[in-house]
Protein backbone atom coordinates (compact mmCIF):
# COMPACT_ATOMS: atom_id res chain seq x y z
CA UNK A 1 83.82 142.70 23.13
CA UNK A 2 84.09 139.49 25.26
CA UNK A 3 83.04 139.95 28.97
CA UNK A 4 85.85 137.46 30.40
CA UNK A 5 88.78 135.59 28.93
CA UNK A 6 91.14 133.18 30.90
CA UNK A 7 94.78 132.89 29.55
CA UNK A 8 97.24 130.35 29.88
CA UNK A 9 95.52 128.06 32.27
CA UNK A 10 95.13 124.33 31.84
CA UNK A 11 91.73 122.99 30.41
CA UNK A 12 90.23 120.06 31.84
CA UNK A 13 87.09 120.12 30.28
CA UNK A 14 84.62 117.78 32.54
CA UNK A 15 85.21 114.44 30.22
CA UNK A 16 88.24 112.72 31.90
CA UNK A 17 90.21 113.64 28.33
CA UNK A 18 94.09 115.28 29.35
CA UNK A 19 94.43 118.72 30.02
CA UNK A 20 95.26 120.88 27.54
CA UNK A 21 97.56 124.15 27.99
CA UNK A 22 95.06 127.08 26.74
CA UNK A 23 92.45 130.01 26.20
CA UNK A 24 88.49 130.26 27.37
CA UNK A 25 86.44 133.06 26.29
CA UNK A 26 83.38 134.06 27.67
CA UNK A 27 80.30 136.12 26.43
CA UNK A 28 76.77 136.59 27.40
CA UNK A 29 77.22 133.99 29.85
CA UNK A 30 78.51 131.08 27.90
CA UNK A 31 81.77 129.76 26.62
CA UNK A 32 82.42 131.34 22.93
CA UNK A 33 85.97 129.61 22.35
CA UNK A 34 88.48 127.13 23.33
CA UNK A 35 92.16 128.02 22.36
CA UNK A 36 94.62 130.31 22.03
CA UNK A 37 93.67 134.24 21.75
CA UNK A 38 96.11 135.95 20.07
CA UNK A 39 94.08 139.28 19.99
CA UNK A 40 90.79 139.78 21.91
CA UNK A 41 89.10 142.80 23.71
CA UNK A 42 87.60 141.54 26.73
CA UNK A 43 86.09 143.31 30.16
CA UNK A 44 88.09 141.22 32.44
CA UNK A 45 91.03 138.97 31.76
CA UNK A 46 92.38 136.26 33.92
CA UNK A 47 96.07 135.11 33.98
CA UNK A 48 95.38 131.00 34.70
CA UNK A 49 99.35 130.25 34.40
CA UNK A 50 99.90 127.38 36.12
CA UNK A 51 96.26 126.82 37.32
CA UNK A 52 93.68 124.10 35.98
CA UNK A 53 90.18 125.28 34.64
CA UNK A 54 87.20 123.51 34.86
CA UNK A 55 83.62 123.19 35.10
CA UNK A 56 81.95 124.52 38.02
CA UNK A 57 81.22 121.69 40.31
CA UNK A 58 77.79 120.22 40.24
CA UNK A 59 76.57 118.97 43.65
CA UNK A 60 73.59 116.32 42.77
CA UNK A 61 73.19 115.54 46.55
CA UNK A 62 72.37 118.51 48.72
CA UNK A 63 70.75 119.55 51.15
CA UNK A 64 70.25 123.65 51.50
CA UNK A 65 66.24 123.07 51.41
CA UNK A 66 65.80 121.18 53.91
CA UNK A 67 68.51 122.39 56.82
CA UNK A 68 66.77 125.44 55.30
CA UNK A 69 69.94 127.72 54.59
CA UNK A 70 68.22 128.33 50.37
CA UNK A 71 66.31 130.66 52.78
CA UNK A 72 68.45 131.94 55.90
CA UNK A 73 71.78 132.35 53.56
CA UNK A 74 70.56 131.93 49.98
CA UNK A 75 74.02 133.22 48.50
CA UNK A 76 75.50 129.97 49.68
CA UNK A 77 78.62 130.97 50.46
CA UNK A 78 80.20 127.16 51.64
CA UNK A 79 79.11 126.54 48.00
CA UNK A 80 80.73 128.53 46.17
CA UNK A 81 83.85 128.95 48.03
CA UNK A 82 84.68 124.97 47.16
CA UNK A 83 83.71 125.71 43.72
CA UNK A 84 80.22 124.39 43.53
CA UNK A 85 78.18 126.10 41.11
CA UNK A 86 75.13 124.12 41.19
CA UNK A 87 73.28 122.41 44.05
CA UNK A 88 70.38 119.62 43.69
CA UNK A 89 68.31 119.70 46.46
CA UNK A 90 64.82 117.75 47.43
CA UNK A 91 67.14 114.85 48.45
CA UNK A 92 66.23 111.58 50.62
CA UNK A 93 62.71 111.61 50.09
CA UNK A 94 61.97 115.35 50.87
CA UNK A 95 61.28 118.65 49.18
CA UNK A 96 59.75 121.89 50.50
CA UNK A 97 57.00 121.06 47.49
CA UNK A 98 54.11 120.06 46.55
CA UNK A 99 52.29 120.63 49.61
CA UNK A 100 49.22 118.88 49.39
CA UNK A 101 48.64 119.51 53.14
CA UNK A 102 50.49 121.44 56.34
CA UNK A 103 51.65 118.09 57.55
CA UNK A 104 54.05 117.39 54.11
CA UNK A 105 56.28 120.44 55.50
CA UNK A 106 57.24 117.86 58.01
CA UNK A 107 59.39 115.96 55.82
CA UNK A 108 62.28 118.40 56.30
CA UNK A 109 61.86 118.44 60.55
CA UNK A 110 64.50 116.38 61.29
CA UNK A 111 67.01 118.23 59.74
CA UNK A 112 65.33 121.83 60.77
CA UNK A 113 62.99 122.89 63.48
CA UNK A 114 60.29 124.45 61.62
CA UNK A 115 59.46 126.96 64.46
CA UNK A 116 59.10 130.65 62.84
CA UNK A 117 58.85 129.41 59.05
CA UNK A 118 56.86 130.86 56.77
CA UNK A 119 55.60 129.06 53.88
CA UNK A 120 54.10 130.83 51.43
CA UNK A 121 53.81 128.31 48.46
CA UNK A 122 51.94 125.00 47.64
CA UNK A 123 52.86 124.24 44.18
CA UNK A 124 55.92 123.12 43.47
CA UNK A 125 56.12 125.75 40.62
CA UNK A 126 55.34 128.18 43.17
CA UNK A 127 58.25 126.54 45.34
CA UNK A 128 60.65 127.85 42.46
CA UNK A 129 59.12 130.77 42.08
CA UNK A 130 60.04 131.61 45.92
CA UNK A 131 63.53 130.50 45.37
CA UNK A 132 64.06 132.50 42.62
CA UNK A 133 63.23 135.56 44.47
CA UNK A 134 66.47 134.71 46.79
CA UNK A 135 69.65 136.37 46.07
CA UNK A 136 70.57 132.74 44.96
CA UNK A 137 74.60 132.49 45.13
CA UNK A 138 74.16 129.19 42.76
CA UNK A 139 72.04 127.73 40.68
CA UNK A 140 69.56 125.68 41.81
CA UNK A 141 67.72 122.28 40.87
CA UNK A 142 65.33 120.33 42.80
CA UNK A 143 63.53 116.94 42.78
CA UNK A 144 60.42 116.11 43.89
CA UNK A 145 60.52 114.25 47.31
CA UNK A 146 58.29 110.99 47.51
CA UNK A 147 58.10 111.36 51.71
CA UNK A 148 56.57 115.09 51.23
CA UNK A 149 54.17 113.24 48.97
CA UNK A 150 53.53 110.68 51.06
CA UNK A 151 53.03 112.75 54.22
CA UNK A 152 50.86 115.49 52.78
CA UNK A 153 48.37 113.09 51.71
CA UNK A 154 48.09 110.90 55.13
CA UNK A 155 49.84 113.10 57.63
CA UNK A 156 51.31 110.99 60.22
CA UNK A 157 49.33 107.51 59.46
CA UNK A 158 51.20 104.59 59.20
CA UNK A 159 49.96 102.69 56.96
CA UNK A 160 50.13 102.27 52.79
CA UNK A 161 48.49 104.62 50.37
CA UNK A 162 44.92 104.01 48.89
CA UNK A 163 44.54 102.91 44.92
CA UNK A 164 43.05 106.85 44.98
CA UNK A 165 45.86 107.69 46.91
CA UNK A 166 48.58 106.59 44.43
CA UNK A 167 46.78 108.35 41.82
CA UNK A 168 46.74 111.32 43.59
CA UNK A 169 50.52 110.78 44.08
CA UNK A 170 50.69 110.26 40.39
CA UNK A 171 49.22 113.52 39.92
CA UNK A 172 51.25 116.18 41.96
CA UNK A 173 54.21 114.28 40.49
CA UNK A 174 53.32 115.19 37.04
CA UNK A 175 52.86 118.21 37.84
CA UNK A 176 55.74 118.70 39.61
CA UNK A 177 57.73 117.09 37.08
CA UNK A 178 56.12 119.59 34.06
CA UNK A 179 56.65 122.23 36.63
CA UNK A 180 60.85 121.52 35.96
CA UNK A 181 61.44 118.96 39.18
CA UNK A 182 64.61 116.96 37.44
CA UNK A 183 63.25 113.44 39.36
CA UNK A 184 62.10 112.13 42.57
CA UNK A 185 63.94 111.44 45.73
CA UNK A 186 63.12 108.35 48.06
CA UNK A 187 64.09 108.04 51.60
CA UNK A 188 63.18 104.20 52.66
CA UNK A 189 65.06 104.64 55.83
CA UNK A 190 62.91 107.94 57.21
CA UNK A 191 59.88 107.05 58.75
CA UNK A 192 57.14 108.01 56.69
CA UNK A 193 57.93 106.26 53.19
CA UNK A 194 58.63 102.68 55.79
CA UNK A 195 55.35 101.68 55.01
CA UNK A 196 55.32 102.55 50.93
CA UNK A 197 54.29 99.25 48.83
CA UNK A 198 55.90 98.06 45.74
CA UNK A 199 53.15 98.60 43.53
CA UNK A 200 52.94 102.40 44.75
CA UNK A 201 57.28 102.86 44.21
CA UNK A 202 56.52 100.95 40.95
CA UNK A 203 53.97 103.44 39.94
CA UNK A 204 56.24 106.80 40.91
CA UNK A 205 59.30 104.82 38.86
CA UNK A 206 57.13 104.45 36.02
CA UNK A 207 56.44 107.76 35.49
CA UNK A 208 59.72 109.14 36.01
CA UNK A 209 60.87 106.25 33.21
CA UNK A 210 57.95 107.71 31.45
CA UNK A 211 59.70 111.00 31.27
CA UNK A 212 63.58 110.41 31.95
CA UNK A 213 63.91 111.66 35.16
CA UNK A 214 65.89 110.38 37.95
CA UNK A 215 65.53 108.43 40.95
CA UNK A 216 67.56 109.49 43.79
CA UNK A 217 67.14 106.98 46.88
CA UNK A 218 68.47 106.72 50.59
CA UNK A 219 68.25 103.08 50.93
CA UNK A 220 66.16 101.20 53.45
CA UNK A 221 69.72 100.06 55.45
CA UNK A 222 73.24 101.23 55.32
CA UNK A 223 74.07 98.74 57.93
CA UNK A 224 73.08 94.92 58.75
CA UNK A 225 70.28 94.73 55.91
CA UNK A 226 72.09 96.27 53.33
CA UNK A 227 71.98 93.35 50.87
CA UNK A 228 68.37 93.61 51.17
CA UNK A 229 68.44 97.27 51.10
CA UNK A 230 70.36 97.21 47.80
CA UNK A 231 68.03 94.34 46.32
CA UNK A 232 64.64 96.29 46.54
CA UNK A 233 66.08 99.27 44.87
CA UNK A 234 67.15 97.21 41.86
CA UNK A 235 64.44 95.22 41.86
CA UNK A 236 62.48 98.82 41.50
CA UNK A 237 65.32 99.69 38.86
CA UNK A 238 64.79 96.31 37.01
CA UNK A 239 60.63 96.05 36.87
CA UNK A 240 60.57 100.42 35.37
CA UNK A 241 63.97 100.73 34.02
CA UNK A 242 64.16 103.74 35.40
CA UNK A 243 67.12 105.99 35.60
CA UNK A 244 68.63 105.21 39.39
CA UNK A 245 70.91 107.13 41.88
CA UNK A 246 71.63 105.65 45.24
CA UNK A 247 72.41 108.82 47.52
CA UNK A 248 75.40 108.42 49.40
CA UNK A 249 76.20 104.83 49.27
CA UNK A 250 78.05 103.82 52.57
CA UNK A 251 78.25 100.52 54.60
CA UNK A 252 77.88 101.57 58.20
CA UNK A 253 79.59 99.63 60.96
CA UNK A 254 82.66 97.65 61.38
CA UNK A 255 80.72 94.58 61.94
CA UNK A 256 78.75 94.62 58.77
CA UNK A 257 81.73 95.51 56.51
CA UNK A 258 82.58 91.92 55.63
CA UNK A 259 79.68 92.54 52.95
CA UNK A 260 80.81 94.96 50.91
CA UNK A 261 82.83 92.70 48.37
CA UNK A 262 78.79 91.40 47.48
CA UNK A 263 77.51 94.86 47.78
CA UNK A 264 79.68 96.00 45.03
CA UNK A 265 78.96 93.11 43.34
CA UNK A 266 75.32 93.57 43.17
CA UNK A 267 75.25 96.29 41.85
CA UNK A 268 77.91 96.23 39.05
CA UNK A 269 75.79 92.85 38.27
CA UNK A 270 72.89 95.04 37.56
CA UNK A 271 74.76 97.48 35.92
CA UNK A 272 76.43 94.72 33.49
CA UNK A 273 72.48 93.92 33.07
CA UNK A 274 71.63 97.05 31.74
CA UNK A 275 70.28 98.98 34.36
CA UNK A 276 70.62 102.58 34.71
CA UNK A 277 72.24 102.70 37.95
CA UNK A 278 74.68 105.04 39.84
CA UNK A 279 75.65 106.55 43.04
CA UNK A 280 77.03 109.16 45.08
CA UNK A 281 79.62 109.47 47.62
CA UNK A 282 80.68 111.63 50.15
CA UNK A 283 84.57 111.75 50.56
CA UNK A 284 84.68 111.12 54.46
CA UNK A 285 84.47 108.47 56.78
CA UNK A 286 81.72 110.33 59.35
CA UNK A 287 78.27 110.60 58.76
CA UNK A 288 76.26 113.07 59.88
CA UNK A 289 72.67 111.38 60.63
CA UNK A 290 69.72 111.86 62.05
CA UNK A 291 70.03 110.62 65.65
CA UNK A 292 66.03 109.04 65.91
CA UNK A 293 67.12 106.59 62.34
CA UNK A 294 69.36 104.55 65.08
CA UNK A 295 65.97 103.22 66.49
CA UNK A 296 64.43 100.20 65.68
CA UNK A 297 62.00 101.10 62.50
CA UNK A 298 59.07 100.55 64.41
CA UNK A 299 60.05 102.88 67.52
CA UNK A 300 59.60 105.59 65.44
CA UNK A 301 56.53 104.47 63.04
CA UNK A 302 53.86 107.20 62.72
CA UNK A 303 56.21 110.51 62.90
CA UNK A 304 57.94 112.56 65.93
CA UNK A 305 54.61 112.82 68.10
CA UNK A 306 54.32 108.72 67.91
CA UNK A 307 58.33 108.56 68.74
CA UNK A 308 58.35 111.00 71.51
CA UNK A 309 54.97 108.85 72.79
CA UNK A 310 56.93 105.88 72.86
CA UNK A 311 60.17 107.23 74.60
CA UNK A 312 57.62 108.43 77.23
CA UNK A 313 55.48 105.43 78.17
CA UNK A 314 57.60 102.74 80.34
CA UNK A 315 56.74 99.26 78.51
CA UNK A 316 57.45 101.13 74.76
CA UNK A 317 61.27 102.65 76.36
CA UNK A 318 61.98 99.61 77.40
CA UNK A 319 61.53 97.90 74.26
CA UNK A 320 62.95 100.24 72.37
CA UNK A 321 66.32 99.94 74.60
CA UNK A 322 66.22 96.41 74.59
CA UNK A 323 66.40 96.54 70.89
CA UNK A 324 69.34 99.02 71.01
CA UNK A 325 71.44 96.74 73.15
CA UNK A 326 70.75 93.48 71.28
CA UNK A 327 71.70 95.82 68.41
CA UNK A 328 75.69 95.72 69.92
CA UNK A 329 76.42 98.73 68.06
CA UNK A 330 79.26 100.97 69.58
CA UNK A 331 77.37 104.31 69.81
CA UNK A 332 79.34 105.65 72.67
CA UNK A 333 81.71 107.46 70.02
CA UNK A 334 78.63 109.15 68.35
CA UNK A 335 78.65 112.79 68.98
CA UNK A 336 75.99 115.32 68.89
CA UNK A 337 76.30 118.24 65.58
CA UNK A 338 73.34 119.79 65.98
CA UNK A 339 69.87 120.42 67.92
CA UNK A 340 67.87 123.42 68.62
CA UNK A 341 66.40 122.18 72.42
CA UNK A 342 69.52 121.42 74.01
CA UNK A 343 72.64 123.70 72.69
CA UNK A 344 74.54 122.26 75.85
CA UNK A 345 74.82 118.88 74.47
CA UNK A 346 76.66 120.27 71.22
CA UNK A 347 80.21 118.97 70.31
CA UNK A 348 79.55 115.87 73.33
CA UNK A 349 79.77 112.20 72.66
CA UNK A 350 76.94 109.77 73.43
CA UNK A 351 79.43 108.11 76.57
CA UNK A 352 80.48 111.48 78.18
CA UNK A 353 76.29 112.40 78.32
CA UNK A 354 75.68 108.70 79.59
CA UNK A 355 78.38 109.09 82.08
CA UNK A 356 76.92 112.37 82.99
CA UNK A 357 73.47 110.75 83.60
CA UNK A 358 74.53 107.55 85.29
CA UNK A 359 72.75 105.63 82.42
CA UNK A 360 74.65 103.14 79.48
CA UNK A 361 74.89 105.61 76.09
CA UNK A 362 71.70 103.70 74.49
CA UNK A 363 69.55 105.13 77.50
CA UNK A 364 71.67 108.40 76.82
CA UNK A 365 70.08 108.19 72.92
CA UNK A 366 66.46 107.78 74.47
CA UNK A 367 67.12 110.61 77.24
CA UNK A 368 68.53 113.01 74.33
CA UNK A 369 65.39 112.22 72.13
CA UNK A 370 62.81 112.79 74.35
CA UNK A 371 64.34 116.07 75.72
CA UNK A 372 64.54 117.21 72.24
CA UNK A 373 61.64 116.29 70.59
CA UNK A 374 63.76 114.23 68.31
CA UNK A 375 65.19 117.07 66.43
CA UNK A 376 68.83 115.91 66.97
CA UNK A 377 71.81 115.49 63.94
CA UNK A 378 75.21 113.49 65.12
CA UNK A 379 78.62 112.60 63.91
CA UNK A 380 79.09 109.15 63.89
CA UNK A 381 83.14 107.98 62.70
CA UNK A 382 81.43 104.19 60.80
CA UNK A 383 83.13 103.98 57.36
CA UNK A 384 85.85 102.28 56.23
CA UNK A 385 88.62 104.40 54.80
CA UNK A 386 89.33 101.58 52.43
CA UNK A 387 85.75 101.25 51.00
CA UNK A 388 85.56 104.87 50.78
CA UNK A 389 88.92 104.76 48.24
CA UNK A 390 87.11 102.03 46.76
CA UNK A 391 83.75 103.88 46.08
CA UNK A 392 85.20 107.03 45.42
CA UNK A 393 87.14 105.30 42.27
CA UNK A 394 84.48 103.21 41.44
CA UNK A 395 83.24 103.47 37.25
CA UNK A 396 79.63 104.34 38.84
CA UNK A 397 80.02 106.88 41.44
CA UNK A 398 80.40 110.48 41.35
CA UNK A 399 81.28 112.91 44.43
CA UNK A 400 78.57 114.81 46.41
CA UNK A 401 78.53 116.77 49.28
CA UNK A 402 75.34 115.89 50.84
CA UNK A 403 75.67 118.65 53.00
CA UNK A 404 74.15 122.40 52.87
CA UNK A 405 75.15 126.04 51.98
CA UNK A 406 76.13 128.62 54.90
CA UNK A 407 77.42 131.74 55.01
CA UNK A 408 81.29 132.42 55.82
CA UNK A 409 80.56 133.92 59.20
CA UNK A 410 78.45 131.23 60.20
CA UNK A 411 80.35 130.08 63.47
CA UNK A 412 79.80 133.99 64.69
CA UNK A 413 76.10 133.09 65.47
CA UNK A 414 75.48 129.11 66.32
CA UNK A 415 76.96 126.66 68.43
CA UNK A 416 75.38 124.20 66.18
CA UNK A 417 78.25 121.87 64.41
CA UNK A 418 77.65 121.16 60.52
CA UNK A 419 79.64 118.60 58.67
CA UNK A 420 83.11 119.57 57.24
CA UNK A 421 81.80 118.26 54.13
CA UNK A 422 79.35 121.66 53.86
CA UNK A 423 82.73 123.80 53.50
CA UNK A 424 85.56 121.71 52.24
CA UNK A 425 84.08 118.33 49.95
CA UNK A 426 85.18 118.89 46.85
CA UNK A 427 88.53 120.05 48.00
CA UNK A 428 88.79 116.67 50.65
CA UNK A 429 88.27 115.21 47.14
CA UNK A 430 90.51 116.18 44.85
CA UNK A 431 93.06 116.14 47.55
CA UNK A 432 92.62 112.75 48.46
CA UNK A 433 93.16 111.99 44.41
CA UNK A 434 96.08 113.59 44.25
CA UNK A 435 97.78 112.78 47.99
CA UNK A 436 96.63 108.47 47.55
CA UNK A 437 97.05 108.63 43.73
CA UNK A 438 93.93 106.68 43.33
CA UNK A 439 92.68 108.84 40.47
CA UNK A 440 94.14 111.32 37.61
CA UNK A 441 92.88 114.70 38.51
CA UNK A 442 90.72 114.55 34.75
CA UNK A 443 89.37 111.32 36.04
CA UNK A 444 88.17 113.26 39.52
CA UNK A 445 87.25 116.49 37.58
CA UNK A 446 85.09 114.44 35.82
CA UNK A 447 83.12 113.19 38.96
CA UNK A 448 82.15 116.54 40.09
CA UNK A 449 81.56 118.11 36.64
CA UNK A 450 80.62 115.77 33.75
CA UNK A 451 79.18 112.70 35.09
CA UNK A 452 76.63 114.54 37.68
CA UNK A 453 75.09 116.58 34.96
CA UNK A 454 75.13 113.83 32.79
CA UNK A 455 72.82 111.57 35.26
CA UNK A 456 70.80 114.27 36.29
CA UNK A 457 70.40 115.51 32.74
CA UNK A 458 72.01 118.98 32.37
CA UNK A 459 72.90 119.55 29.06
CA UNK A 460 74.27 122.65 29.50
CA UNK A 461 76.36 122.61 32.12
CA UNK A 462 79.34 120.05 33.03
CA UNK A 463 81.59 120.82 30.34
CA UNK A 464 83.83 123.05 28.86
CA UNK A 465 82.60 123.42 25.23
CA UNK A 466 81.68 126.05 22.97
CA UNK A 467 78.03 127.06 23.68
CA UNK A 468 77.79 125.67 27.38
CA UNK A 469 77.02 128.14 30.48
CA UNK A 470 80.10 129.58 31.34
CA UNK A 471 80.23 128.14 35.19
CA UNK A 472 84.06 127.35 35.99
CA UNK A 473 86.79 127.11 38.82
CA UNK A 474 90.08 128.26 38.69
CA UNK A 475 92.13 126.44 41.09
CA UNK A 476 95.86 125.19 42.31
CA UNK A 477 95.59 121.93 42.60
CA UNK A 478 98.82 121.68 44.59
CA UNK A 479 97.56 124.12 47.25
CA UNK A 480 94.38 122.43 47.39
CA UNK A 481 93.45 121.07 50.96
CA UNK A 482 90.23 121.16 53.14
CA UNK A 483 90.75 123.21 56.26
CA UNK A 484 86.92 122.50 57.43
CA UNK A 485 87.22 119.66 60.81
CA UNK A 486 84.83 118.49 62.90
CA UNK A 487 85.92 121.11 65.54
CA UNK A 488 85.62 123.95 63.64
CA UNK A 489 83.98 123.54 60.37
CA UNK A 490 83.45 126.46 59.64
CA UNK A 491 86.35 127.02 57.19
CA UNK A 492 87.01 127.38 53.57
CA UNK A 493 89.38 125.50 51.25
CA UNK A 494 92.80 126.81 49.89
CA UNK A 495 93.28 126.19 46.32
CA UNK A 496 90.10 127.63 44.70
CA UNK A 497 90.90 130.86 43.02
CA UNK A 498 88.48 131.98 40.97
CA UNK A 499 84.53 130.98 40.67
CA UNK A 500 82.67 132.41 38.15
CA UNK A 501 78.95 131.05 37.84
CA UNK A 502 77.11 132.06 34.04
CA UNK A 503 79.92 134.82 33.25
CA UNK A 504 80.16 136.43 36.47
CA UNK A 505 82.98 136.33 39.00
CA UNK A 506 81.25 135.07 42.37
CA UNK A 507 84.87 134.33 43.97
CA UNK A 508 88.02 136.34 42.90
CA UNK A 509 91.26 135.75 43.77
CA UNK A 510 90.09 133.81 46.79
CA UNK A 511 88.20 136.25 48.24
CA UNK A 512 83.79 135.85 47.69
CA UNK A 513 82.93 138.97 45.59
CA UNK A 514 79.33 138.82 47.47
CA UNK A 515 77.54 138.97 43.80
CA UNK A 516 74.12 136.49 43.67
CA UNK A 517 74.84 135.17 40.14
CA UNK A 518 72.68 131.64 40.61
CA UNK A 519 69.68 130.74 38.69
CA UNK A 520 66.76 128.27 39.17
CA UNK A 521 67.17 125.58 36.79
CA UNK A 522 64.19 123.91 35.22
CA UNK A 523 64.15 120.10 33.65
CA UNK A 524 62.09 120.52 30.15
């Protein structure tokens, strides 16, 4: 007997191929057939008329470990409820392992006070281990993250590694990477991987090369020094060959958006070259950022204790403002999402605090830091809707969320703001396909299904074939529309029917069923 079959819905199978009018049967937690049943006996069976099947979505930029929420809500419900079957976490240059030291934990602190957390692994196999003991509502991948690395080996020193520090580095990679980490993650941008050389991101490129595992990487600038940004990273791509994401490509501020024309150019250049090189987008024009990253690189050199020095002593605050105004960004618009010292500040922009103070809103930034410790997220409204369209459609992106998993209820118990894009991005996605016509809904399917396994290397997930895990959405594309805002984020899509992650039905008719059907997933 077959555990599931879906009637009469349309297939789009993950490739960007047409639809095609059919039958899916499931068994033992993979697909068994493709076409039409004329006589079956299966547990449950699903009337798809007029509704598209596809792969569950693959998210291959998240961030559940480090906001955290694998742990507090490990059934992911935000996840699931926009279709996302599988998360990749260890993004931007952090993971929750290897822990060579207490001070590589760090890594995650500006996205998560750490206050009350218990750690109970070192290993990164013993990371998984301690995820798979969650009632996991997805599956789960992680990479290895190069600023955990980094930090557990010379704590808050600012400075670059050793020759016997690299080879350490080299070593908890491999074994991280044996362990089943699918790649590493860079974050050039975060303080603590500023001062990394080129012969030490050479080395941890080589070995992923070495082994065919990815590269994710926050670039050093989303703003002014893009260019430059964008250059090292293919440089890095050019010297290993490795195989390269760049995690949530953006170009930040009106004033620097003259560049993109060259910034796509660059990089379709090295594409054209041969390089292995992709990207990810997120399908809004806000960002949701760390608020400390808005600093001058060397304010914040050294970690939170060297920052919060800084902001404290007169002749360092006034340097650091000084660089903040000859900076002319508009910050005033900037609005606080999320901090754990100062709840009161939640949902205000950057001008209404300054005009609160009596201070411009740079001062307001310092004031906010120091009162917080740094732990501080914002909004910040710095995209161009028409680069967005453009990178959204573009041959070498794919669509990520680069947001985390919470439960349905969340907004019952924080005043804490979390990006729309945790509740409603694949939905904001297809939407936006179907609404500005910019894509066919195979060619955006294939975005969140085919192409992110393919990069990150899933083999058996992605597409709708006969012998691949049976993780699908059922949804009306029609209906489909993100409800999440940044006032109230806290809201599921409509559209998404039916979820069913390896066989199992984790949302039915709309509604979560509550079941924990996710898995670890381990690279080989």
């Amino acid at each position: 007997m077959l555990d599931l079959v879906i009637k009469n819905g349309t297939i789009v199978d993950g490739t960007g191929s047409q639809g095609v009018l059919t039958d899916l049967a499931v068994k033992n937690g993979e697909i068994v057939e493709l076409g039409k049943l004329r006589s079956y006996e299966a547990r449950v069976t699903i009337n798809a008329q007029g509704l598209y099947v596809c792969p569950g979505f693959i998210d291959i930029q998240n961030h559940s470990d480090s906001y955290w929420t694998l742990f507090d809500y490990p059934k992911q419900d935000s996840m699931i409820a926009q279709g996302i079957t599988t998360i990749t976490v260890g993004q931007c240059g952090a993971s929750l392992a290897p822990l060579p030291s207490i001070d590589a934990i760090k890594s995650v602190q500006k996205w998560h006070s750490l206050s009350g957390v218990n750690i109970n692994w070192q290993h990164f196999e013993e990371l998984l281990v301690q995820i798979e003991r969650q009632e996991l509502g997805v599956n789960v991948a992680s990479l290895v993250g190069h600023s955990t690395l980094r930090r557990g080996l010379i704590g808050d020193t600012v400075r670059a590694l050793t020759s016997q520090e690299v080879k350490m580095l080299e070593k908890l990679t491999t074994q991280s990477l044996r362990s089943g980490a699918w790649g590493m993650s860079m974050g050039l941008a975060y303080a603590h991987e500023y001062n990394s050389s080129i012969s030490e991101l050479d080395s941890a490129a080589t070995l992923l090369k070495e082994r065919d595992r990815l590269l994710s990487v926050h670039l050093r600038s989303e703003g002014a020094h893009i260019l430059d940004a964008l250059d090292e990273v293919l440089h890095l791509a050019e010297a290993t060959r490795v195989r390269m994401k760049i995690s949530h490509f953006k170009l930040q501020g009106a004033n620097n958006w003259p560049l993109f024309p060259e910034l796509l150019s660059r990089l379709e250049q090295a594409y054209q070259k041969g390089l292995a090189v992709s990207f990810d987008v997120y399908p809004y024009t806000t960002s949701w950022t760390v608020l400390y990253t808005y600093l001058p690189k060397w304010a914040y050199e050294g970690g939170r204790e060297q920052l919060i020095k800084r902001l404290s002593e007169p002749y360092h605050r006034n340097r650091i403002l000084q660089a903040l105004l000859e900076s002319r960004k508009d910050l005033s618009s900037v609005k606080i999402a999320t901090t754990t010292e100062a709840p009161h500040l939640i949902g205000r922009t950057l001008l209404d605090i300054a005009a609160d103070q009596g201070v411009s809103p740079e001062e307001a930034i310092l004031n906010i830091l120091l009162s917080t410790e740094s732990e501080v997220v914002v909004f910040d409204n710095n995209t161009s809707e028409e680069h967005l369209h453009a990178l959204l459609t573009h041959p070498l992106s794919m669509i990520a969320s680069n947001g985390a998993g919470f439960p349905a209820n969340i907004s019952q118990h924080t005043r804490n703001l979390v990006h729309p894009r945790c509740f409603g991005s694949t939905a904001q996605f297809l939407s936006l396909a179907r609404n500005k016509k910019i894509l066919t809904l195979e060619q955006a399917i294939h975005k969140v299904t085919g192409r992110p396994a393919e990069i990150l290397g899933l083999a058996d997930r992605g597409l709708l074939k006969s012998r691949m895990k049976a993780d699908l959405v059922i949804f009306d594309y029609e209906s489909l529309r993100d409800l999440a805002t940044f006032e109230n984020p806290y809201q599921s899509p409509l559209g998404i029917r039916w979820v069913i992650i390896g066989g199992k039905l984790a949302l039915a008719e709309g509604e979560l069923t509550g079941g924990a059907f996710g898995r670890v997933l381990r690279a080989e």
